[in-house]
PDB file of N, CA and C in Angstrom:
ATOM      1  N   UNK A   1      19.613   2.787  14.994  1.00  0.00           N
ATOM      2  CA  UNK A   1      19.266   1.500  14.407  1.00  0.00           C
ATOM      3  C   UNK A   1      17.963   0.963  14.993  1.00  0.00           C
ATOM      4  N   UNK A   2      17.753   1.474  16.346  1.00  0.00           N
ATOM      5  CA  UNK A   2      16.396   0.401  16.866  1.00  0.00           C
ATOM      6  C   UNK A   2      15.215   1.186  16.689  1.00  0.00           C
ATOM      7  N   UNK A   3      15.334   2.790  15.634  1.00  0.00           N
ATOM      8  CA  UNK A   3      14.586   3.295  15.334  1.00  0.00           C
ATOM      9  C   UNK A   3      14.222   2.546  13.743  1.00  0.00           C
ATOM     10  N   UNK A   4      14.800   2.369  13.279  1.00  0.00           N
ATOM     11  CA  UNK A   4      14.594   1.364  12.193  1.00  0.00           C
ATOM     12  C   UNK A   4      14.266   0.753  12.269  1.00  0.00           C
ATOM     13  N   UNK A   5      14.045  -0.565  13.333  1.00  0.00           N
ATOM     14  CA  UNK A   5      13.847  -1.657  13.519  1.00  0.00           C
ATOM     15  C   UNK A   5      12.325  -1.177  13.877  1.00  0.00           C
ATOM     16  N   UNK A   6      12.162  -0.479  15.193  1.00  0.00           N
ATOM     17  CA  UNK A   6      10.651  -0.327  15.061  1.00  0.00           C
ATOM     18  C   UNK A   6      10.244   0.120  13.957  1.00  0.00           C
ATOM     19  N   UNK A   7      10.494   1.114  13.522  1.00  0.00           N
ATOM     20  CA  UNK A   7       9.879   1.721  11.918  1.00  0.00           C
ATOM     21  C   UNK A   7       9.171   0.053  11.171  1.00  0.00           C
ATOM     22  N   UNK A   8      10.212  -0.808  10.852  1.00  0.00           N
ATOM     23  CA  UNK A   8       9.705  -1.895  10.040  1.00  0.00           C
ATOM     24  C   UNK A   8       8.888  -2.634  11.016  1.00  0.00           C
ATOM     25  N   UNK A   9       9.092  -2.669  12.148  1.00  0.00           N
ATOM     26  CA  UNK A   9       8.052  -3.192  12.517  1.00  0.00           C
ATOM     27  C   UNK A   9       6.661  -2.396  12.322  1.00  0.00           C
ATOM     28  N   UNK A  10       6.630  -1.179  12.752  1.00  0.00           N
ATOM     29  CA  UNK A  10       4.989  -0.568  12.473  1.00  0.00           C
ATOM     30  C   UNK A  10       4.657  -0.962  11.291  1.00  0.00           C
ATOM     31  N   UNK A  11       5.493  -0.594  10.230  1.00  0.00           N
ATOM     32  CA  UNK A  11       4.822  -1.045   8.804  1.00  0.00           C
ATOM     33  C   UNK A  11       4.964  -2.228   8.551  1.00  0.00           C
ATOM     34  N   UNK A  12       4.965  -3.299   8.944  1.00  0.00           N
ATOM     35  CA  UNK A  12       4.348  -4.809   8.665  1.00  0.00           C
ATOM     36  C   UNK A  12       3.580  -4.485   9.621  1.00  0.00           C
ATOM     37  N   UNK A  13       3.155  -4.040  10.803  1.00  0.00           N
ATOM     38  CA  UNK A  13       1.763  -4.596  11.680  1.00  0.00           C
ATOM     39  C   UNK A  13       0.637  -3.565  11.057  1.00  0.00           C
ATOM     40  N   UNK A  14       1.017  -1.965  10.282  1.00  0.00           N
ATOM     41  CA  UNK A  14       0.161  -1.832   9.659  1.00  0.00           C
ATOM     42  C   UNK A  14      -0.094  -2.139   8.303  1.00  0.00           C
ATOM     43  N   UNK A  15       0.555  -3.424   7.496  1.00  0.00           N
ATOM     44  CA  UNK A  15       0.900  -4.309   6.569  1.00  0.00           C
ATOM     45  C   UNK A  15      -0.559  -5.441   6.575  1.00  0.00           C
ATOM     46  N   UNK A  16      -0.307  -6.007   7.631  1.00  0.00           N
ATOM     47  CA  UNK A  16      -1.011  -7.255   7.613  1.00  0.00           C
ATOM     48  C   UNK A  16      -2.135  -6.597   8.466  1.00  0.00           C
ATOM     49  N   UNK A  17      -2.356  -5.447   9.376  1.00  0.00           N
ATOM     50  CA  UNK A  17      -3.954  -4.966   9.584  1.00  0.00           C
ATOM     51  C   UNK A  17      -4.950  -4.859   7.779  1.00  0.00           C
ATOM     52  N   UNK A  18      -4.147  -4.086   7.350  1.00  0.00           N
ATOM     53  CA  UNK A  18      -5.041  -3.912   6.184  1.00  0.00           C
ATOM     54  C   UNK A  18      -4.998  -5.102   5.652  1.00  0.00           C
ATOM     55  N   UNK A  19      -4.176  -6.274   5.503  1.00  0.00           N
ATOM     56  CA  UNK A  19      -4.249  -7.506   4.449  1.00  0.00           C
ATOM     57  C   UNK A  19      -6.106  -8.224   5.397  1.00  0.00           C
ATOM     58  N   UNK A  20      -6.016  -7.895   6.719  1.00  0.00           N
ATOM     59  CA  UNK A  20      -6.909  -8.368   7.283  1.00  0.00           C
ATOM     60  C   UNK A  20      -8.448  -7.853   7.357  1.00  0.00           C
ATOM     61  N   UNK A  21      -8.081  -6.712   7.039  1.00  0.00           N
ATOM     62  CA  UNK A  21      -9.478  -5.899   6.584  1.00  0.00           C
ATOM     63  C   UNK A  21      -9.848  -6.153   5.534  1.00  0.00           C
ATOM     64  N   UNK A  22      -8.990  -6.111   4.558  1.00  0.00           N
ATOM     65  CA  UNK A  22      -9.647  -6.471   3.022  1.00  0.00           C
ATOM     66  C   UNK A  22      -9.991  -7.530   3.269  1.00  0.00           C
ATOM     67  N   UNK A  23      -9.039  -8.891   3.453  1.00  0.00           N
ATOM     68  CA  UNK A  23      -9.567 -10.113   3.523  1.00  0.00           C
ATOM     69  C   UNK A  23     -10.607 -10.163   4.114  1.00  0.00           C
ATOM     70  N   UNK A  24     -11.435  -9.350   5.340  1.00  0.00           N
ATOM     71  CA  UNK A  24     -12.567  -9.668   5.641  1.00  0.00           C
ATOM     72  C   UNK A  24     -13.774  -9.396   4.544  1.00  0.00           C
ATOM     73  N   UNK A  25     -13.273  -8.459   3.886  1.00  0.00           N
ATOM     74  CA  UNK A  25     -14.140  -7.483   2.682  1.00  0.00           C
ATOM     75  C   UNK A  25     -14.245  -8.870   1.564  1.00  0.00           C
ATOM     76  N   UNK A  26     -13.405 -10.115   1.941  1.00  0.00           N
ATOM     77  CA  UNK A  26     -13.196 -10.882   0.260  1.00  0.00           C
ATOM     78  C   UNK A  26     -12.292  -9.738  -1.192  1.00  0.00           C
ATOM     79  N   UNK A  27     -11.426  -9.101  -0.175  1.00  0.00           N
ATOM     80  CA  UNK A  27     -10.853  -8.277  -1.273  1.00  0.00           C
ATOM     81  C   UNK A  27      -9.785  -9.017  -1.290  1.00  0.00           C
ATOM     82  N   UNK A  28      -8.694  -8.100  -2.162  1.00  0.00           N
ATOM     83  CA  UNK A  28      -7.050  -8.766  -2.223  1.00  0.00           C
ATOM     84  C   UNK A  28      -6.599  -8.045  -3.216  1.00  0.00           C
ATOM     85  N   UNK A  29      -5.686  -7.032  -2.543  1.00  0.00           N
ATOM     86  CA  UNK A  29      -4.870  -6.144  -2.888  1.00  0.00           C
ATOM     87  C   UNK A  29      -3.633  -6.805  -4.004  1.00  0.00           C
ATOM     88  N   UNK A  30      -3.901  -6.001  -5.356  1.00  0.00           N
ATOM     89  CA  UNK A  30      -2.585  -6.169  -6.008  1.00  0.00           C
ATOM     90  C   UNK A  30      -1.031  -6.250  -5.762  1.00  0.00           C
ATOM     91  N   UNK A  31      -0.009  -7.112  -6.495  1.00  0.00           N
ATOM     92  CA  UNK A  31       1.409  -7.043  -6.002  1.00  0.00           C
ATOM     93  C   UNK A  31       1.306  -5.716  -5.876  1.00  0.00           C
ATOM     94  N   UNK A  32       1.205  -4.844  -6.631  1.00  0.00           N
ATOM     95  CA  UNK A  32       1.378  -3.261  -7.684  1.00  0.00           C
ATOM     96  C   UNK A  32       0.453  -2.557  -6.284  1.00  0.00           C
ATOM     97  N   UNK A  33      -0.222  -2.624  -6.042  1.00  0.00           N
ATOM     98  CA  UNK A  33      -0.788  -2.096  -4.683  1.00  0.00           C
ATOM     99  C   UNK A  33      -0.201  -2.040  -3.690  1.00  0.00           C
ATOM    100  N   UNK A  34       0.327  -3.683  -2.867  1.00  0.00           N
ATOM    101  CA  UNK A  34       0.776  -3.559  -1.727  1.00  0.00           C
ATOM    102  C   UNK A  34       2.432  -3.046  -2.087  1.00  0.00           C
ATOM    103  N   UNK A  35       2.514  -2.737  -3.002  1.00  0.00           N
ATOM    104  CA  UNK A  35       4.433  -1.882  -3.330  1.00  0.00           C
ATOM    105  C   UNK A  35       3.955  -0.872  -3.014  1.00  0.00           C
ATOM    106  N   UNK A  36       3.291  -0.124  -3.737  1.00  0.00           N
ATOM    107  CA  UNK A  36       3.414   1.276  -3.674  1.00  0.00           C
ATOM    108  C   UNK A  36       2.311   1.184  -2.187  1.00  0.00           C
ATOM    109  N   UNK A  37       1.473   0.956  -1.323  1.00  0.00           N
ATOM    110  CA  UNK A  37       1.400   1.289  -0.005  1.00  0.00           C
ATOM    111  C   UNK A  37       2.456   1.054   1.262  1.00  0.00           C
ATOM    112  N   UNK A  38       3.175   0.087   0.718  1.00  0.00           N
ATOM    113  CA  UNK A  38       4.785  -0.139   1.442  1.00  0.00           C
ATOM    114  C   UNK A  38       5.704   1.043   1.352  1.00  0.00           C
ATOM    115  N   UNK A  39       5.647   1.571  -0.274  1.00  0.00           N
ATOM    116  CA  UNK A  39       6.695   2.922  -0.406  1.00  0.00           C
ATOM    117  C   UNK A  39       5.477   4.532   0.436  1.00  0.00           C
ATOM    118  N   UNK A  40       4.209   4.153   0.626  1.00  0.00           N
ATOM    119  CA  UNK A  40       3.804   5.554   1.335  1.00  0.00           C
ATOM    120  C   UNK A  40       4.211   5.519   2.697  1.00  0.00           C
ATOM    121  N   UNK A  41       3.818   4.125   3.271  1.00  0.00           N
ATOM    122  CA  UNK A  41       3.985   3.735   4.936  1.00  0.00           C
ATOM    123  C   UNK A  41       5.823   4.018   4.985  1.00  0.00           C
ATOM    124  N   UNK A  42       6.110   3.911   4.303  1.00  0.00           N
ATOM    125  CA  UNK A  42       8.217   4.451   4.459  1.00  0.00           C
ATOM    126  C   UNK A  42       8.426   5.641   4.390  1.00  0.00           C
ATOM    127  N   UNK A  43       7.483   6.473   3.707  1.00  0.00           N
ATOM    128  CA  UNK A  43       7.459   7.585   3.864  1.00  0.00           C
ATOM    129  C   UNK A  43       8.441   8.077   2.346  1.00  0.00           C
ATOM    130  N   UNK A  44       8.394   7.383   1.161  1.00  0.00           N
ATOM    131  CA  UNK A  44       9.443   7.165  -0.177  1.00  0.00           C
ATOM    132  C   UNK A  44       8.122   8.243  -1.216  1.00  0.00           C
ATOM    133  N   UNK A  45       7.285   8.116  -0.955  1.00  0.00           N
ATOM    134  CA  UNK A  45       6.541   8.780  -1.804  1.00  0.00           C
ATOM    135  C   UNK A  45       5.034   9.540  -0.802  1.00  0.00           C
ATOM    136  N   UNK A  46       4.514  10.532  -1.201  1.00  0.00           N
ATOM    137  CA  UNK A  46       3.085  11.254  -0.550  1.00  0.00           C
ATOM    138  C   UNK A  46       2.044  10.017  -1.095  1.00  0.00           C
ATOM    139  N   UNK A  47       1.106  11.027  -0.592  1.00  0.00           N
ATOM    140  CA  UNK A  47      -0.054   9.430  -0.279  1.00  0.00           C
ATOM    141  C   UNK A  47      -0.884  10.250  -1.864  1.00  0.00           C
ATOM    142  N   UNK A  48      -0.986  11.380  -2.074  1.00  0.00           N
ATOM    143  CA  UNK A  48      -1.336  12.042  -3.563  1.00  0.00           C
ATOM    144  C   UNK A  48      -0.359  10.997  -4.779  1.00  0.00           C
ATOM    145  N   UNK A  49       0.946  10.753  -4.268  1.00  0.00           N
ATOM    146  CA  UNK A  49       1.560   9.942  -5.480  1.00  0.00           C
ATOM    147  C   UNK A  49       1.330   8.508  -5.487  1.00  0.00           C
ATOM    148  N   UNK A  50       0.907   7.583  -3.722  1.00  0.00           N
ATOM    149  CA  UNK A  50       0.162   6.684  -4.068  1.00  0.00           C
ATOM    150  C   UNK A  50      -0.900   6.324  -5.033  1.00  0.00           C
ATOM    151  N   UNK A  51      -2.303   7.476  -4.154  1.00  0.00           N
ATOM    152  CA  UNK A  51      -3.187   7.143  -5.000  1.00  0.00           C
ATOM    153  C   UNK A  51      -3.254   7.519  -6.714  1.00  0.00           C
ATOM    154  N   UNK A  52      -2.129   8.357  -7.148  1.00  0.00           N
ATOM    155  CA  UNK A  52      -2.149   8.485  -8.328  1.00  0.00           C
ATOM    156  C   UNK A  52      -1.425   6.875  -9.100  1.00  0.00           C
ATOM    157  N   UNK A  53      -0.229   6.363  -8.642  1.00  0.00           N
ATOM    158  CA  UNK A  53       0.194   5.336  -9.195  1.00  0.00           C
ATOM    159  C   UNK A  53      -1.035   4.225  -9.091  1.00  0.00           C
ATOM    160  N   UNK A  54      -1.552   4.151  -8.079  1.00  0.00           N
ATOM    161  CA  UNK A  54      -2.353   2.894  -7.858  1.00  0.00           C
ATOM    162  C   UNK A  54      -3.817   3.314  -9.124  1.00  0.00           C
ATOM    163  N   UNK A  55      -4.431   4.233  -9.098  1.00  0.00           N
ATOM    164  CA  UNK A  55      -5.161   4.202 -10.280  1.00  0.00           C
ATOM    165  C   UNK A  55      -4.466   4.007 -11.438  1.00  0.00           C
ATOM    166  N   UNK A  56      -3.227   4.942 -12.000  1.00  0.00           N
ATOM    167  CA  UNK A  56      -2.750   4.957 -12.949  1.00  0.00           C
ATOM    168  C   UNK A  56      -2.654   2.996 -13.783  1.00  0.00           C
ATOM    169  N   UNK A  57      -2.690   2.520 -12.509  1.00  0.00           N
ATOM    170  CA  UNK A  57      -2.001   0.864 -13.072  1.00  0.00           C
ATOM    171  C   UNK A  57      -3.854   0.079 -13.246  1.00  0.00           C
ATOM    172  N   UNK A  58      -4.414   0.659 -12.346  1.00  0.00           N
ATOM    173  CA  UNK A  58      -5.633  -0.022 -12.148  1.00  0.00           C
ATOM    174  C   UNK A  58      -6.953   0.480 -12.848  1.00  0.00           C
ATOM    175  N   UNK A  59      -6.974   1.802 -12.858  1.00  0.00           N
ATOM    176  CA  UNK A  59      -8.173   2.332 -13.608  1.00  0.00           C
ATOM    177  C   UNK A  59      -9.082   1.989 -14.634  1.00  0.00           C
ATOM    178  N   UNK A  60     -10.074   2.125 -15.043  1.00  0.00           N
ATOM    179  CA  UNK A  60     -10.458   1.461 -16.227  1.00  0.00           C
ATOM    180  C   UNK A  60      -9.860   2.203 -17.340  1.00  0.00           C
ATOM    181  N   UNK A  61      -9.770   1.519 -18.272  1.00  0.00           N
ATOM    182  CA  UNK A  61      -8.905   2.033 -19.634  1.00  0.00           C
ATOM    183  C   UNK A  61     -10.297   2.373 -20.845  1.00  0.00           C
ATOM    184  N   UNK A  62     -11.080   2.513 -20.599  1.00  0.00           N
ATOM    185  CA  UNK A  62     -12.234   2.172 -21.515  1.00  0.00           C
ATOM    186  C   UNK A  62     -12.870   3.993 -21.243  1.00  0.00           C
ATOM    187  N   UNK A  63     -13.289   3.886 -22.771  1.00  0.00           N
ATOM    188  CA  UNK A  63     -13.061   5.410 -23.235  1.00  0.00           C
ATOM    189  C   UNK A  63     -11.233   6.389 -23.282  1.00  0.00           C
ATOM    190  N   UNK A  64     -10.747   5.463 -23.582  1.00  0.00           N
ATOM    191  CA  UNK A  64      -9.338   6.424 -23.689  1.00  0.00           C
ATOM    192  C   UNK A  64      -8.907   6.208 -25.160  1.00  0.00           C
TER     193      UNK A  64
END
């Protein structure tokens, strides 16, 4: 159990590092973004099926 507990802890402190990097950038990550980088940091999906969902939702649609 207190392997769990740290587990969620790493992924909120590497949660809110990146909310803090972008925010320095003036960025801001989609709901649809920070889900599916929550399901890579859990280890629920590869980081190939991240970046495929996260374009898939975001990409430009123009020429299709």
């Amino acid at each position: 159990m207190k392997n769990r507990a740290s587990n969620n802890t790493k992924t909120k402190r590497v949660i809110e590092s990146v909310g803090a990097s972008l925010a320095f950038e003036n960025l801001k990550p989609s709901k649809h973004a920070q889900a599916v980088g929550k399901q890579y940091l859990e280890d629920k999906i590869s980081s190939r099926d991240a970046v495929d969902k996260v374009k898939e939702k975001h990409a430009s649609r123009f020429g299709r």
